[in-house]
Protein backbone atom coordinates (compact mmCIF):
# COMPACT_ATOMS: atom_id res chain seq x y z
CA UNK A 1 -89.67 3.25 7.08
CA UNK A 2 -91.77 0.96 9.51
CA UNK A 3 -95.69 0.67 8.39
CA UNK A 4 -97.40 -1.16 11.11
CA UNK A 5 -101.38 -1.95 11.91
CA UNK A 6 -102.85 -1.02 14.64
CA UNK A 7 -106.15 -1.03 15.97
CA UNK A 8 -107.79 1.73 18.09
CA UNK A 9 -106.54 1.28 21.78
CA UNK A 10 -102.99 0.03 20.82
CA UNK A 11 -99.65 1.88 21.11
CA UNK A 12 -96.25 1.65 19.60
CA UNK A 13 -92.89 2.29 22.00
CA UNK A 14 -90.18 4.70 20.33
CA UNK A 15 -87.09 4.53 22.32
CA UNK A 16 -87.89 4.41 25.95
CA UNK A 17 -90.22 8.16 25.97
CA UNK A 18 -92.13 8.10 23.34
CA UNK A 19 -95.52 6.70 22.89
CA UNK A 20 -98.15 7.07 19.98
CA UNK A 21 -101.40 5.34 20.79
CA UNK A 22 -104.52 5.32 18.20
CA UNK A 23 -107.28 6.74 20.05
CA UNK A 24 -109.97 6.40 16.89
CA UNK A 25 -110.42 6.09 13.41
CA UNK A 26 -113.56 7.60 11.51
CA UNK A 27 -114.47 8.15 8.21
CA UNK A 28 -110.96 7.49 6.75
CA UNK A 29 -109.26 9.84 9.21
CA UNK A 30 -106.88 8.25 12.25
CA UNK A 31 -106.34 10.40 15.66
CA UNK A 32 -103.31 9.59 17.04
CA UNK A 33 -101.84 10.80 20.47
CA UNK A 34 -98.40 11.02 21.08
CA UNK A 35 -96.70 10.97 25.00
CA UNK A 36 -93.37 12.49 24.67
CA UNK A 37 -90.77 14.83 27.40
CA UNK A 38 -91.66 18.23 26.92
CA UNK A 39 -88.08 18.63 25.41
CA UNK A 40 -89.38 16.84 21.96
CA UNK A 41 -90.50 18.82 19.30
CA UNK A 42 -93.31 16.85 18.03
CA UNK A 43 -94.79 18.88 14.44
CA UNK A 44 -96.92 18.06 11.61
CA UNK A 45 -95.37 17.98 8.27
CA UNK A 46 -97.87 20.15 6.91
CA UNK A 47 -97.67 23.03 9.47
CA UNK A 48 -93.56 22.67 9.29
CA UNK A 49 -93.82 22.73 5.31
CA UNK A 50 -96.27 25.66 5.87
CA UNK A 51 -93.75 27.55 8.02
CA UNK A 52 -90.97 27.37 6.10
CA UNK A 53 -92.62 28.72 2.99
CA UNK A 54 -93.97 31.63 5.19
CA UNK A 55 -90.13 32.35 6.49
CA UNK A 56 -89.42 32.71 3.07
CA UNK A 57 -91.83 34.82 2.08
CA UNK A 58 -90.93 36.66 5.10
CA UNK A 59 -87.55 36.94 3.82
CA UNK A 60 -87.88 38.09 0.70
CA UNK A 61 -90.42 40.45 1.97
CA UNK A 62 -87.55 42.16 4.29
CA UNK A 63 -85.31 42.08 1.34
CA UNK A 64 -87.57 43.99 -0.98
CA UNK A 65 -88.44 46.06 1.28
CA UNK A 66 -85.09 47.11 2.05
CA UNK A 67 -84.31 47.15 -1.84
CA UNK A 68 -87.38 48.95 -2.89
CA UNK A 69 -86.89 52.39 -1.79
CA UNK A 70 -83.14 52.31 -3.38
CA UNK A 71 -84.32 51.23 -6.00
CA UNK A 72 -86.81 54.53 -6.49
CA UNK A 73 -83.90 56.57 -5.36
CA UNK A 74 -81.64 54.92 -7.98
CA UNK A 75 -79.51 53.79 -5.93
CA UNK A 76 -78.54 50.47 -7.90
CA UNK A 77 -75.74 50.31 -10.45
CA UNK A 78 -76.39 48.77 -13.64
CA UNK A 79 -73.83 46.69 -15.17
């Protein structure tokens, strides 16, 4: 991992499309923006972390759904 300072008004070059400037810093928080093609997905790890826990859930939702009723039909074998 690189850890650089920067100061608000300076940017940092990734690879030859990508640029993240620091726009301002307040009360302990930094906004950054980031210039990128449209064909980079560009996410925050919170909101990605968030989704994939809500896929599961979705998941196992559609599961137990499915399950559910064969279960109150006693459907299921037990072993």
């Amino acid at each position: 991992m690189l850890v650089l300072t920067r100061k608000v008004g300076e940017r940092i070059q990734i690879g030859d499309q990508i640029t993240v400037s620091v726009i301002r810093i307040q009360n302990g928080k930094v906004r950054i923006g980031i210039e990128a093609p449209d064909d980079v997905r560009i996410r925050r790890d919170e909101i990605e972390t968030e989704t994939t826990v809500q896929d599961s859930f979705t998941e196992h939702s559609q599961i137990l759904a499915e399950e559910v009723p064969l279960l109150k039909a006693g459907v299921f074998l037990r072993f």
